[in-house]
C-alpha atoms as a PDB file:
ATOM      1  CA  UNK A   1      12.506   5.122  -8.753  1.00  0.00           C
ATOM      2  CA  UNK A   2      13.006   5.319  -5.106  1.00  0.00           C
ATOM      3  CA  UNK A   3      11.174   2.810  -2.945  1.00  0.00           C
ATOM      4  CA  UNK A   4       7.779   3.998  -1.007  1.00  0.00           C
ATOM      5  CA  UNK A   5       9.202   2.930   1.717  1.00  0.00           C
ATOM      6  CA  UNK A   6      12.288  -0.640   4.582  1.00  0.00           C
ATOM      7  CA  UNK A   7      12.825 -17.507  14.931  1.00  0.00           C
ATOM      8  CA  UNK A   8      13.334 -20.688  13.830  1.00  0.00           C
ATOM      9  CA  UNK A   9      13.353 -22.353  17.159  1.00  0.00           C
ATOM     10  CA  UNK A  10      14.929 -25.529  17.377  1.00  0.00           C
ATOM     11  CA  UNK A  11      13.872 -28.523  19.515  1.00  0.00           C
ATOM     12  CA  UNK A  12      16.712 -31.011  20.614  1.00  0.00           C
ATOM     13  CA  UNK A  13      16.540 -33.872  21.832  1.00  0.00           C
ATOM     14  CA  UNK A  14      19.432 -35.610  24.261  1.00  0.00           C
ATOM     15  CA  UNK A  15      21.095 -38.428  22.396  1.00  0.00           C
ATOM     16  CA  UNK A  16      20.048 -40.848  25.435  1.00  0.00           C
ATOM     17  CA  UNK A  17      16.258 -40.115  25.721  1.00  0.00           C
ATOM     18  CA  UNK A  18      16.199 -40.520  21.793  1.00  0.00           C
ATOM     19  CA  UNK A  19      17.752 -44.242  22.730  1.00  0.00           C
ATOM     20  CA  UNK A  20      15.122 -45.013  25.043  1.00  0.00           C
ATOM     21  CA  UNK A  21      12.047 -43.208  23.741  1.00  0.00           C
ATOM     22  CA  UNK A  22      10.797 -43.274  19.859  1.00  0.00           C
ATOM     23  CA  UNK A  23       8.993 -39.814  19.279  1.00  0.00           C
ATOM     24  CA  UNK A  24       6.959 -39.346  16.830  1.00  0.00           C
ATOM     25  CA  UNK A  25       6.488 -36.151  14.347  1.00  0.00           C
ATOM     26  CA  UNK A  26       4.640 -33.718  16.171  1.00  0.00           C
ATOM     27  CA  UNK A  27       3.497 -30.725  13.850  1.00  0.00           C
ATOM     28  CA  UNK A  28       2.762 -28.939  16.658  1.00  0.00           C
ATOM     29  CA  UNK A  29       6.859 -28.656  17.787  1.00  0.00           C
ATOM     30  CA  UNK A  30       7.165 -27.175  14.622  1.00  0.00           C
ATOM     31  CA  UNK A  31       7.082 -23.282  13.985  1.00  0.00           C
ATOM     32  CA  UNK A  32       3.577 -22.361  11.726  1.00  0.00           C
ATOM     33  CA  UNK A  33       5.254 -22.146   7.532  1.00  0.00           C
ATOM     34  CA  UNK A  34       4.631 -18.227   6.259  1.00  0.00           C
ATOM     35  CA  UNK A  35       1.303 -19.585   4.482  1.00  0.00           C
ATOM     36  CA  UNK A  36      -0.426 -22.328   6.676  1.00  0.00           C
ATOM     37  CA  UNK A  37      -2.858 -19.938   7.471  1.00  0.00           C
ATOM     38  CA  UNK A  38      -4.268 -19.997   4.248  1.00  0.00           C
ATOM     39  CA  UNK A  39      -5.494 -23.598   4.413  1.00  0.00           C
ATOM     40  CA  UNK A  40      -6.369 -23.154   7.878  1.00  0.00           C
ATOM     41  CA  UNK A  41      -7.678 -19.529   8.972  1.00  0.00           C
ATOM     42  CA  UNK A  42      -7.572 -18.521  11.819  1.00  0.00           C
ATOM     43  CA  UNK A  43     -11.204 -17.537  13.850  1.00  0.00           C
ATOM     44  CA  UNK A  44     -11.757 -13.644  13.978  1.00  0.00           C
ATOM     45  CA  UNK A  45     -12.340 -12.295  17.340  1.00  0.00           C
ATOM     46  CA  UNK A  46     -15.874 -10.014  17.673  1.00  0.00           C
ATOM     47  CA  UNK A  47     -14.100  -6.431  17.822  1.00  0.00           C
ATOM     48  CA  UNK A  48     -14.135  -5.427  21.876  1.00  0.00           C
ATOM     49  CA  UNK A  49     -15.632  -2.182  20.981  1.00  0.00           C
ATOM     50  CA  UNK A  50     -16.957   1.185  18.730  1.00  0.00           C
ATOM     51  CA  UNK A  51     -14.071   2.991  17.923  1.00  0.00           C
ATOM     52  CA  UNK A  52     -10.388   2.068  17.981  1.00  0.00           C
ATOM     53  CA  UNK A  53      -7.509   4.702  17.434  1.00  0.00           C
ATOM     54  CA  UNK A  54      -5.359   3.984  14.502  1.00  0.00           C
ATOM     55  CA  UNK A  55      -2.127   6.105  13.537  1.00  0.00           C
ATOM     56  CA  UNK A  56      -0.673   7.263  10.348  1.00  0.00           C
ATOM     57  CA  UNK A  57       3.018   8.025   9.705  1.00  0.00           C
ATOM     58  CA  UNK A  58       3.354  10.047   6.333  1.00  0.00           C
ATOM     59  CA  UNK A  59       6.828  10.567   4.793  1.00  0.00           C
ATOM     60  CA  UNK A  60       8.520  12.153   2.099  1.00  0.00           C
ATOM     61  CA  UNK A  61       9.371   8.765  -0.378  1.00  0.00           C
ATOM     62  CA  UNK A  62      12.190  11.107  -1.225  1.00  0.00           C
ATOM     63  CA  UNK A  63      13.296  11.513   2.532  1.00  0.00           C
ATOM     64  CA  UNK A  64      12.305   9.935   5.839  1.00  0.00           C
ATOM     65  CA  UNK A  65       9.975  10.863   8.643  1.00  0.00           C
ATOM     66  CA  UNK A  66      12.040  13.315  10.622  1.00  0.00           C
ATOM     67  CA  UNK A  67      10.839  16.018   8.878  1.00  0.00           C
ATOM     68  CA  UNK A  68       6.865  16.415   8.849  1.00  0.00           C
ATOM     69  CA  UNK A  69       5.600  17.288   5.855  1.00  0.00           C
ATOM     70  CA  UNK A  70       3.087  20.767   5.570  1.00  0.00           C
ATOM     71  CA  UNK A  71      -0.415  21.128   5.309  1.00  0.00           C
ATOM     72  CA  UNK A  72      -1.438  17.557   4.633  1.00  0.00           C
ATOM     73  CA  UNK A  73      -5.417  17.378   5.217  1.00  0.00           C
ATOM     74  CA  UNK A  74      -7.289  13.798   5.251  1.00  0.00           C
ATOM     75  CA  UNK A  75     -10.614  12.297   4.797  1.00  0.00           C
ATOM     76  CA  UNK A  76     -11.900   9.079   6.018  1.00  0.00           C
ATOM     77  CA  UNK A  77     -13.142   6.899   3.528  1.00  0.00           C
ATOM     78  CA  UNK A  78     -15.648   3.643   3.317  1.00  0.00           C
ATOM     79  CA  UNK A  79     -14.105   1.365   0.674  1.00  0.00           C
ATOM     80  CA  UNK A  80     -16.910   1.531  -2.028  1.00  0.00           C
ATOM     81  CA  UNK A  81     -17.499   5.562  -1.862  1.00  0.00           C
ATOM     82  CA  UNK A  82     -15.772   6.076  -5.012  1.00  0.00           C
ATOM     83  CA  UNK A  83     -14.012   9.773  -4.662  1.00  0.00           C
ATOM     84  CA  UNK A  84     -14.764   9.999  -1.174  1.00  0.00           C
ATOM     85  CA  UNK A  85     -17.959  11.622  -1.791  1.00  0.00           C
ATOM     86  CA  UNK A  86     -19.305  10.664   1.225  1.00  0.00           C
ATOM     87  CA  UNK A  87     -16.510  10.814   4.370  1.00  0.00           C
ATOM     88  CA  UNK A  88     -16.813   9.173   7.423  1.00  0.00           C
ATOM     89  CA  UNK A  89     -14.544  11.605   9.075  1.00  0.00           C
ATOM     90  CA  UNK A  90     -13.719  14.820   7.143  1.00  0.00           C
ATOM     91  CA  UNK A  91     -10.642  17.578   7.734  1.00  0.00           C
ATOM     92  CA  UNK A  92      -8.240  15.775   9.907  1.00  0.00           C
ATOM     93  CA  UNK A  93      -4.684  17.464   9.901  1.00  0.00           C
ATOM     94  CA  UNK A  94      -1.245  15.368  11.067  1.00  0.00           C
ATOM     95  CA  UNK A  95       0.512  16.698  14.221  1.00  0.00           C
ATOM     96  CA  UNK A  96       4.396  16.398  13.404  1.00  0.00           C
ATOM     97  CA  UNK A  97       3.126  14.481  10.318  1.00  0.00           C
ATOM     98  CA  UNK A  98       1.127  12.051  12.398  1.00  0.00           C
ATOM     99  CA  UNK A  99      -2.441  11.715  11.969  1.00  0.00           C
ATOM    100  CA  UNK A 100      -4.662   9.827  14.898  1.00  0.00           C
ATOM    101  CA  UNK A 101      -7.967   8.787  14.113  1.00  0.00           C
ATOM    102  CA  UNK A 102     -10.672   7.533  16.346  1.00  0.00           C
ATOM    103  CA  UNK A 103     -11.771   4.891  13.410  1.00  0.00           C
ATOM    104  CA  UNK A 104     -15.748   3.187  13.946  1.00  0.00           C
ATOM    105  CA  UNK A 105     -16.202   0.156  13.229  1.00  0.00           C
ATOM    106  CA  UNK A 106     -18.815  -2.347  13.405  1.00  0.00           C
ATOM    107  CA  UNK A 107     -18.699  -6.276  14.175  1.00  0.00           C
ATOM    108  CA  UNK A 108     -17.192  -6.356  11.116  1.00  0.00           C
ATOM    109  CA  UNK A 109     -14.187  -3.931  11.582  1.00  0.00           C
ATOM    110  CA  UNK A 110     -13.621  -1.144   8.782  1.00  0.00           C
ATOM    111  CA  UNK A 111     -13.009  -1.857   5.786  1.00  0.00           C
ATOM    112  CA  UNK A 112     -12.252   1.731   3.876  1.00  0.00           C
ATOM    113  CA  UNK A 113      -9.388   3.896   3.020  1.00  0.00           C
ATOM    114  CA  UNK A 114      -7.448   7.373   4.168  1.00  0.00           C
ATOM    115  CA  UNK A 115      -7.622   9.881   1.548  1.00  0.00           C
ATOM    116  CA  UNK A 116      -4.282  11.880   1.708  1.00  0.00           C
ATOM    117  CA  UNK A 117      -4.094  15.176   0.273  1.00  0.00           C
ATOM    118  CA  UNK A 118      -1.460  17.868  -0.278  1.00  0.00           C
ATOM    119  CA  UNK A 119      -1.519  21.812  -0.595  1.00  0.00           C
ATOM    120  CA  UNK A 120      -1.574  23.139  -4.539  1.00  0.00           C
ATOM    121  CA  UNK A 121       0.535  25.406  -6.466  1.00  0.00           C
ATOM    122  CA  UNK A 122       0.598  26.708  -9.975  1.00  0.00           C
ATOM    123  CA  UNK A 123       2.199  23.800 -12.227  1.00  0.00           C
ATOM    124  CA  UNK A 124       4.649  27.186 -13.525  1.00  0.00           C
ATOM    125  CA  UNK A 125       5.434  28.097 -10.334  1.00  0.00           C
ATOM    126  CA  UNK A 126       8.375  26.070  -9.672  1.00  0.00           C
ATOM    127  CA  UNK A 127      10.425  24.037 -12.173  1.00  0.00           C
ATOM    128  CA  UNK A 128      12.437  22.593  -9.794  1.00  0.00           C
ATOM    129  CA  UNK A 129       9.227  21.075  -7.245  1.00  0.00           C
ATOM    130  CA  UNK A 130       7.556  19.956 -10.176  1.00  0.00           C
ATOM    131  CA  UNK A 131       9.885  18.536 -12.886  1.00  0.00           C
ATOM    132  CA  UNK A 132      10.995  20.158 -16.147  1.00  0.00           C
ATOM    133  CA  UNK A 133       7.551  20.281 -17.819  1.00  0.00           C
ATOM    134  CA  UNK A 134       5.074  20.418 -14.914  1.00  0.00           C
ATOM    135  CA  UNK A 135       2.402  21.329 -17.155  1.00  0.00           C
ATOM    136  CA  UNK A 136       1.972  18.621 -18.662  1.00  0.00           C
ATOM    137  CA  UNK A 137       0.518  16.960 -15.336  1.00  0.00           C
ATOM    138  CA  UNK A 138      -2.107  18.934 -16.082  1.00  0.00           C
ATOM    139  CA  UNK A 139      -3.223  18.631 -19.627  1.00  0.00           C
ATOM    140  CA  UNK A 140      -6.497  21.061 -19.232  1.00  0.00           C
ATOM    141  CA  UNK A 141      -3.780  23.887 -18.051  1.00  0.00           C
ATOM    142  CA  UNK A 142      -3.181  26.533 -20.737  1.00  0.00           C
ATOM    143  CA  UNK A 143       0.877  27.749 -19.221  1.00  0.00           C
ATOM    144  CA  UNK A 144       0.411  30.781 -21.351  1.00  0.00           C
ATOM    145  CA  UNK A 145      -3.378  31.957 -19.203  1.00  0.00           C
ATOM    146  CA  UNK A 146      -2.348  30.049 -15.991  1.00  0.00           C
ATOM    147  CA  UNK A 147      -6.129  29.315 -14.165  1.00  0.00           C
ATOM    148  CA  UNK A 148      -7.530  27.353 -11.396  1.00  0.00           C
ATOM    149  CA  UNK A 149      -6.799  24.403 -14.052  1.00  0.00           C
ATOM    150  CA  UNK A 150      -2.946  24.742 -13.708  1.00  0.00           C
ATOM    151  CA  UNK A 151      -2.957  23.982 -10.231  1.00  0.00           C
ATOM    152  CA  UNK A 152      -1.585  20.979  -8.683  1.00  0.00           C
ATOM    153  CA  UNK A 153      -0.951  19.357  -5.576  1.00  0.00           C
ATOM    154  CA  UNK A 154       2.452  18.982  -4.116  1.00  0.00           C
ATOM    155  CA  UNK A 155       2.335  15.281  -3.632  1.00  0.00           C
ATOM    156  CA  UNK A 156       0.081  12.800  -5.241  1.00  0.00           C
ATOM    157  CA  UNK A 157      -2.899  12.320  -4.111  1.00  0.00           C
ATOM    158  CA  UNK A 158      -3.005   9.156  -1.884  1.00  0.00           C
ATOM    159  CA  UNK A 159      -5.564   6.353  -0.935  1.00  0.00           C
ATOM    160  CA  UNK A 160      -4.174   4.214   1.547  1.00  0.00           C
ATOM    161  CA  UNK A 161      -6.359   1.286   2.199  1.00  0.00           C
ATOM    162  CA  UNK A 162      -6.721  -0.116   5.736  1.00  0.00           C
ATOM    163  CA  UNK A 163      -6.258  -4.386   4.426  1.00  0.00           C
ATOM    164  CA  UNK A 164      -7.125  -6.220   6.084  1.00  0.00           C
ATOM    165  CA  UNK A 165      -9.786  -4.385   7.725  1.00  0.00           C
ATOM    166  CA  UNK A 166      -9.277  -2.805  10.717  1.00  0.00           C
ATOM    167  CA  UNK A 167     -10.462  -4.767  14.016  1.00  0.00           C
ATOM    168  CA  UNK A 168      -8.402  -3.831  16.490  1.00  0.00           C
ATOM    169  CA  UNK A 169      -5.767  -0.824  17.521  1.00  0.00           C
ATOM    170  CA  UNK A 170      -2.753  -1.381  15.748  1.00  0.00           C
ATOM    171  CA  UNK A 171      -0.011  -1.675  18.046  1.00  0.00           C
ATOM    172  CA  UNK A 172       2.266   0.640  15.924  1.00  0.00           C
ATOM    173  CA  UNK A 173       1.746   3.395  13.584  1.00  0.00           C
ATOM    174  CA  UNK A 174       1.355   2.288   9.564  1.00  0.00           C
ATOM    175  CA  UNK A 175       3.479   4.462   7.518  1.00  0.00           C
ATOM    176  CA  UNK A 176       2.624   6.129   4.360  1.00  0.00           C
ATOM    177  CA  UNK A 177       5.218   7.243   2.018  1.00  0.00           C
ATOM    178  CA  UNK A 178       4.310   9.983  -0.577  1.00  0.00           C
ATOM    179  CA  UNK A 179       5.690  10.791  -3.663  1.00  0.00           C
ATOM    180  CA  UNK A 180       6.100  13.767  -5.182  1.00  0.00           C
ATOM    181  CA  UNK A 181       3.761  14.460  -8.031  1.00  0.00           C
ATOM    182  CA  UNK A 182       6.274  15.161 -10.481  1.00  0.00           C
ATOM    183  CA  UNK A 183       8.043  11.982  -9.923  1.00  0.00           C
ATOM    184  CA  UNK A 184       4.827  10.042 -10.373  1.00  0.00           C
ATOM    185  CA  UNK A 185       5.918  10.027 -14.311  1.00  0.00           C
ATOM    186  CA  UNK A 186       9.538   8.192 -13.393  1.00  0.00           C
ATOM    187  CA  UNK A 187       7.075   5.274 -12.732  1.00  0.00           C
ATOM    188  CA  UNK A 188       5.541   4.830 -15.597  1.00  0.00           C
ATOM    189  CA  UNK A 189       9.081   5.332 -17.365  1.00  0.00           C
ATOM    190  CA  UNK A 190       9.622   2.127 -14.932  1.00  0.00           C
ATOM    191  CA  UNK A 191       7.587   0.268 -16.522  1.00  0.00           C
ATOM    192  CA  UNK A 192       8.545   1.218 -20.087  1.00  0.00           C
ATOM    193  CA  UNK A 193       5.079   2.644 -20.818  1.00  0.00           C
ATOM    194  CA  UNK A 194       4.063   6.324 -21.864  1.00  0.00           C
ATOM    195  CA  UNK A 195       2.509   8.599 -18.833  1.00  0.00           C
ATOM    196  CA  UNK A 196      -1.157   9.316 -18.751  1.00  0.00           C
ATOM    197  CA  UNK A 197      -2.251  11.732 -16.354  1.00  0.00           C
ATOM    198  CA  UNK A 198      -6.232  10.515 -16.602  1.00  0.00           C
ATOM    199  CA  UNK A 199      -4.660   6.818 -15.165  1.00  0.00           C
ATOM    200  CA  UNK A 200      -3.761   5.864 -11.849  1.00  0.00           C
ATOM    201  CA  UNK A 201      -1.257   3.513  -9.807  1.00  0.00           C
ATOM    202  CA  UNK A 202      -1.119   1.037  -7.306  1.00  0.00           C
ATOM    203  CA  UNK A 203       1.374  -0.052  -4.620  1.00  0.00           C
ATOM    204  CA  UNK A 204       0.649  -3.057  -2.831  1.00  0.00           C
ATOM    205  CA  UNK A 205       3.042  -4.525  -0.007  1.00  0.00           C
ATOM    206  CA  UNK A 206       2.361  -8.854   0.431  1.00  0.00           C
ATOM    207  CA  UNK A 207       2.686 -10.006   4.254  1.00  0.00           C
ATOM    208  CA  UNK A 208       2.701 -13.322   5.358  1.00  0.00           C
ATOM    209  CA  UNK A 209       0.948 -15.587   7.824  1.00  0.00           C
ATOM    210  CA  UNK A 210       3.182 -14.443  10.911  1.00  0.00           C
ATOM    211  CA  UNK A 211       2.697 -10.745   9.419  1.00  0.00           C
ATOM    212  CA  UNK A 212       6.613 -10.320   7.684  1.00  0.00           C
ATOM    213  CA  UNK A 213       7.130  -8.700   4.333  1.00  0.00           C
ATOM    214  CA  UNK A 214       6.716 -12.108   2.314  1.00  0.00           C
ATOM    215  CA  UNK A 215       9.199 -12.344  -0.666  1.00  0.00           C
ATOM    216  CA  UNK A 216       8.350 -13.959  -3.769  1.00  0.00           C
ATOM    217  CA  UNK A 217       5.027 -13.594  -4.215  1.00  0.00           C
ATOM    218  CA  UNK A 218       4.045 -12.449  -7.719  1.00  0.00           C
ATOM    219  CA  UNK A 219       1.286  -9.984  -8.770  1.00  0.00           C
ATOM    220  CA  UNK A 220      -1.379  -9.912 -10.850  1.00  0.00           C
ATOM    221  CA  UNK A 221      -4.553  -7.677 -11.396  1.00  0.00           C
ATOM    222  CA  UNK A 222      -7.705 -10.133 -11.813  1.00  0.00           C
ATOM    223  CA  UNK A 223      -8.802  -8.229 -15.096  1.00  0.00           C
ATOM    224  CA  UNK A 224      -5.638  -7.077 -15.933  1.00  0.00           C
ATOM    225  CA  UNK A 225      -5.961  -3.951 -18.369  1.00  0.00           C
ATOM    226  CA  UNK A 226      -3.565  -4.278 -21.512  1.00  0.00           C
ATOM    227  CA  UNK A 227      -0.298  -2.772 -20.850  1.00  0.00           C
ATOM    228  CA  UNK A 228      -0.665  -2.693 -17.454  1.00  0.00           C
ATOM    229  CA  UNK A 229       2.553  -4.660 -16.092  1.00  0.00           C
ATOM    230  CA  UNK A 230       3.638  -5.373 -12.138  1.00  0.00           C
ATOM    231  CA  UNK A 231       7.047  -3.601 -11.130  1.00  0.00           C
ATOM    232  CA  UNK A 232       8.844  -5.399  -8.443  1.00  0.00           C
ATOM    233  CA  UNK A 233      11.317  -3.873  -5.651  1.00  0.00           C
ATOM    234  CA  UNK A 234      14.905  -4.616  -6.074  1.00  0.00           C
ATOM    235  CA  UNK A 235      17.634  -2.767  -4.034  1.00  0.00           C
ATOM    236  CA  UNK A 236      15.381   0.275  -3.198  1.00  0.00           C
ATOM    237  CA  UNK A 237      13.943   0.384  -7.306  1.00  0.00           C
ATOM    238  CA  UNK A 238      10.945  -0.146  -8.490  1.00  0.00           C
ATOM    239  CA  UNK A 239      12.116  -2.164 -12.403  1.00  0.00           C
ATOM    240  CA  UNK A 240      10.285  -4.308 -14.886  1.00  0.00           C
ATOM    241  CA  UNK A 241      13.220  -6.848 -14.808  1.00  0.00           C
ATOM    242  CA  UNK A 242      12.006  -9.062 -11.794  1.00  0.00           C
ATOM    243  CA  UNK A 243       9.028 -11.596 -11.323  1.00  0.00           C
ATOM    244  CA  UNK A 244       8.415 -11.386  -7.768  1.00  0.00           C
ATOM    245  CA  UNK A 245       8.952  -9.742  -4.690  1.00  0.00           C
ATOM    246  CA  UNK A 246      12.396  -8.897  -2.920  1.00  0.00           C
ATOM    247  CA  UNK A 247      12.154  -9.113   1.464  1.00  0.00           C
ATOM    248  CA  UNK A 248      10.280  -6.127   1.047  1.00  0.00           C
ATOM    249  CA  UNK A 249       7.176  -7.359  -0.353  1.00  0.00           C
ATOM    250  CA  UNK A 250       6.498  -4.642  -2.628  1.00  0.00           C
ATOM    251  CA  UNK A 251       4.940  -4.597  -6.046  1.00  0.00           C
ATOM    252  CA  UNK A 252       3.348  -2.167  -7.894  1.00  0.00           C
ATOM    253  CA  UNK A 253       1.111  -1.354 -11.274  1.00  0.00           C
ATOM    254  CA  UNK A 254       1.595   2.038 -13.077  1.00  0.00           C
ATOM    255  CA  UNK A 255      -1.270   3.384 -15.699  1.00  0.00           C
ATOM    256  CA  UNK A 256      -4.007   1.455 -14.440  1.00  0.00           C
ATOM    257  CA  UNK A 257      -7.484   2.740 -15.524  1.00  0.00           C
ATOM    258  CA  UNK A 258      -9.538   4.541 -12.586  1.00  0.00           C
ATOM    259  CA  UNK A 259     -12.103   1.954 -10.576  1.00  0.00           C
ATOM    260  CA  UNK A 260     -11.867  -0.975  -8.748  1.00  0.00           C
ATOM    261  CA  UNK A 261      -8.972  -3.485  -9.182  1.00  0.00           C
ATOM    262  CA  UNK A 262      -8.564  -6.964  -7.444  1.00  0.00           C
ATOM    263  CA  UNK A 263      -4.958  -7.879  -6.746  1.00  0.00           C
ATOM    264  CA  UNK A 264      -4.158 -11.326  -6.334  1.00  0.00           C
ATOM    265  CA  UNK A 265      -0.771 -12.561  -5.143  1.00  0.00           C
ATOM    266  CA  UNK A 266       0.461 -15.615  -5.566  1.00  0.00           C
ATOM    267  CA  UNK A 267       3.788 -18.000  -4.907  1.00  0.00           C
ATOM    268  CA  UNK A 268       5.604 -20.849  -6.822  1.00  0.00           C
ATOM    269  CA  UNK A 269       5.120 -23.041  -3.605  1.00  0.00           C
ATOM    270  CA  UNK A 270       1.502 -22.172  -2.576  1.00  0.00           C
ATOM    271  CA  UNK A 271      -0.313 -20.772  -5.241  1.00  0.00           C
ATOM    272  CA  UNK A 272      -2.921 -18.605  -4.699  1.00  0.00           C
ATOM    273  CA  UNK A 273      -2.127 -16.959  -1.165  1.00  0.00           C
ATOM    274  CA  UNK A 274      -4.302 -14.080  -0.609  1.00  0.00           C
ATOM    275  CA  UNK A 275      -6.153 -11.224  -2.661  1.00  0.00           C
ATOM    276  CA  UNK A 276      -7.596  -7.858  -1.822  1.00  0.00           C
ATOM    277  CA  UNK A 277      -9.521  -5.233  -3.987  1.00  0.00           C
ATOM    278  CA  UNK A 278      -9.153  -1.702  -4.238  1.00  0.00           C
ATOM    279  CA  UNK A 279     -10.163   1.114  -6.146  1.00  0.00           C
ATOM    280  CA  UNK A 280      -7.597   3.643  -8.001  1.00  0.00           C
ATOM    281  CA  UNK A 281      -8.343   7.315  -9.153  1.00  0.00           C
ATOM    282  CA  UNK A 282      -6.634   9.495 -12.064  1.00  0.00           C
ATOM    283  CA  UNK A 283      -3.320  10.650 -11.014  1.00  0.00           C
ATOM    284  CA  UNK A 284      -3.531   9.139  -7.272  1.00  0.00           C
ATOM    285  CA  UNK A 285      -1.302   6.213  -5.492  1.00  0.00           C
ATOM    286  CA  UNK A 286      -3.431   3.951  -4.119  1.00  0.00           C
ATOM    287  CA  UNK A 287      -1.794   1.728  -1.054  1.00  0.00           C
ATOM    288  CA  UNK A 288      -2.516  -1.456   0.074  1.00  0.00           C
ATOM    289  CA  UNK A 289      -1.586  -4.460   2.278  1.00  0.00           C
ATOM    290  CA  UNK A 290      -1.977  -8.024   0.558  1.00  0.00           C
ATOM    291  CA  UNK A 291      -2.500 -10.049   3.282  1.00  0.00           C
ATOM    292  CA  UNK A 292      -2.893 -13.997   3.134  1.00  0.00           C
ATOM    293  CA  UNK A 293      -6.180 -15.003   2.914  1.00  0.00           C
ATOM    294  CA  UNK A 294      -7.856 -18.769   2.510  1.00  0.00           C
END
């Protein structure tokens, strides 16, 4: 399965000061390690105002971003209104595939999600959009008396989570791949475990302290459901086989039961290096950014 998704500076000193003068260590000559932050956090600054704008990039996880994709329509979320029952912002449409949203926040940022949804079509209407048995997507859907039941959307249904939470404009656009509902079954073959439609799945991408795609961190959900297993990147797939991240820093858990979910992420060096919790839905991808946290 197709990804979702792609200094040292040295300090020299001349051979004859180093004769003269003895200098000691200085840590502060050194560049910060990819996880010092976690002992030693840095102070949040008060957000400088309301509103900030933040941008979203959606691709094809088949393709790439030159070509938009149609008649995506997205809902702003707070992160504990399960189903987006209660939007902050409600209807926004991408321009070129690029939605810009005037996000409030409060002195604590916002901490929510983007609710990402595609156009439907009948699950028979198309073999070759939908896979060989698109039907079966949707279990309630009688192929023989097609009804509002046997439609289904494009893409999968996505909730990308702003982690941490947003406190400032984002000096460049996040991108969010989607994936094609009919491949959303390749994952679970991934992970060597039968599809459910009524579960849902989880992509998270691990950062470090100086905000790179961290590799080997390892996965785990906090109350990890049985059978539920991480899948690691490797050369653009998404396998069973590895333990921990590739330079991409992405992980992911297929058939996880819908609800919240804490993530934590962890490394053979460090340990424990940051956490975040979400909240998945039946058939969805959920998105988010594990970011290193004390």
């Amino acid at each position: 399965m197709r990804a979702l998704i792609a200094p040292l500076l040295a300090l020299a000193l001349l051979p004859a000061c180093a004769e003269l003068v003895s200098f000691p260590d200085d840590p502060t000559l050194a560049e910060p390690g990819p996880w010092d932050c976690v002992a030693a956090p840095a102070a949040s600054a008060a957000p400088a105002s309301s509103t900030v704008t933040v941008r979203v990039q959606t691709c094809d996880s088949f393709g790439d971003c030159s070509v938009p994709i149609e008649g995506l329509s997205a809902e702003l979320c707070e992160k504990l209104d399960v189903g987006c029952s209660r939007p902050v912002l409600r209807g926004m449409t991408p321009v070129q595939g690029l939605f810009e949203i005037d996000v409030p926040i409060d002195e604590t940022g916002f901490d929510g999600y983007l609710k990402v949804t595609s156009p439907t079509e009948p699950c028979s209407a198309d073999g070759a959009e939908l896979g060989a048995s698109p039907c079966s997507l949707a279990p309630e859907c009688d192929p023989v008396a097609p009804d509002e039941r046997c439609q289904l959307p494009q893409y999968a249904p996505a909730l990308f989570f702003f982690t941490p939470p947003i406190r400032s404009e984002p000096a460049a656009p996040f991108v969010l791949s989607l994936m094609r509902l009919a491949a959303v079954p390749a994952l679970a073959q991934a992970a060597g475990a039968p599809f459910d439609a009524e579960l849902g799945n989880l992509v998270v991408t691990g950062v470090d302290c100086n905000g790179a795609r961290a590799a080997g961190i390892s996965y785990e959900l906090r109350q990890q459901p049985e059978g539920v297993t991480p899948l690691y990147m490797a050369n653009g797939i998404l396998t069973n086989s590895l333990a921990e991240t590739d330079a991409t820093g992405v992980g992911a858990f297929v058939g996880v039961p819908p609800g919240f979910v804490d993530v934590l992420g962890s490394t053979g060096d460090s340990g424990t290096v940051g956490g975040v919790g979400v909240q998945v839905s039946r058939l969805s991808i959920s998105y988010a950014t594990l970011a290193p946290t004390p």
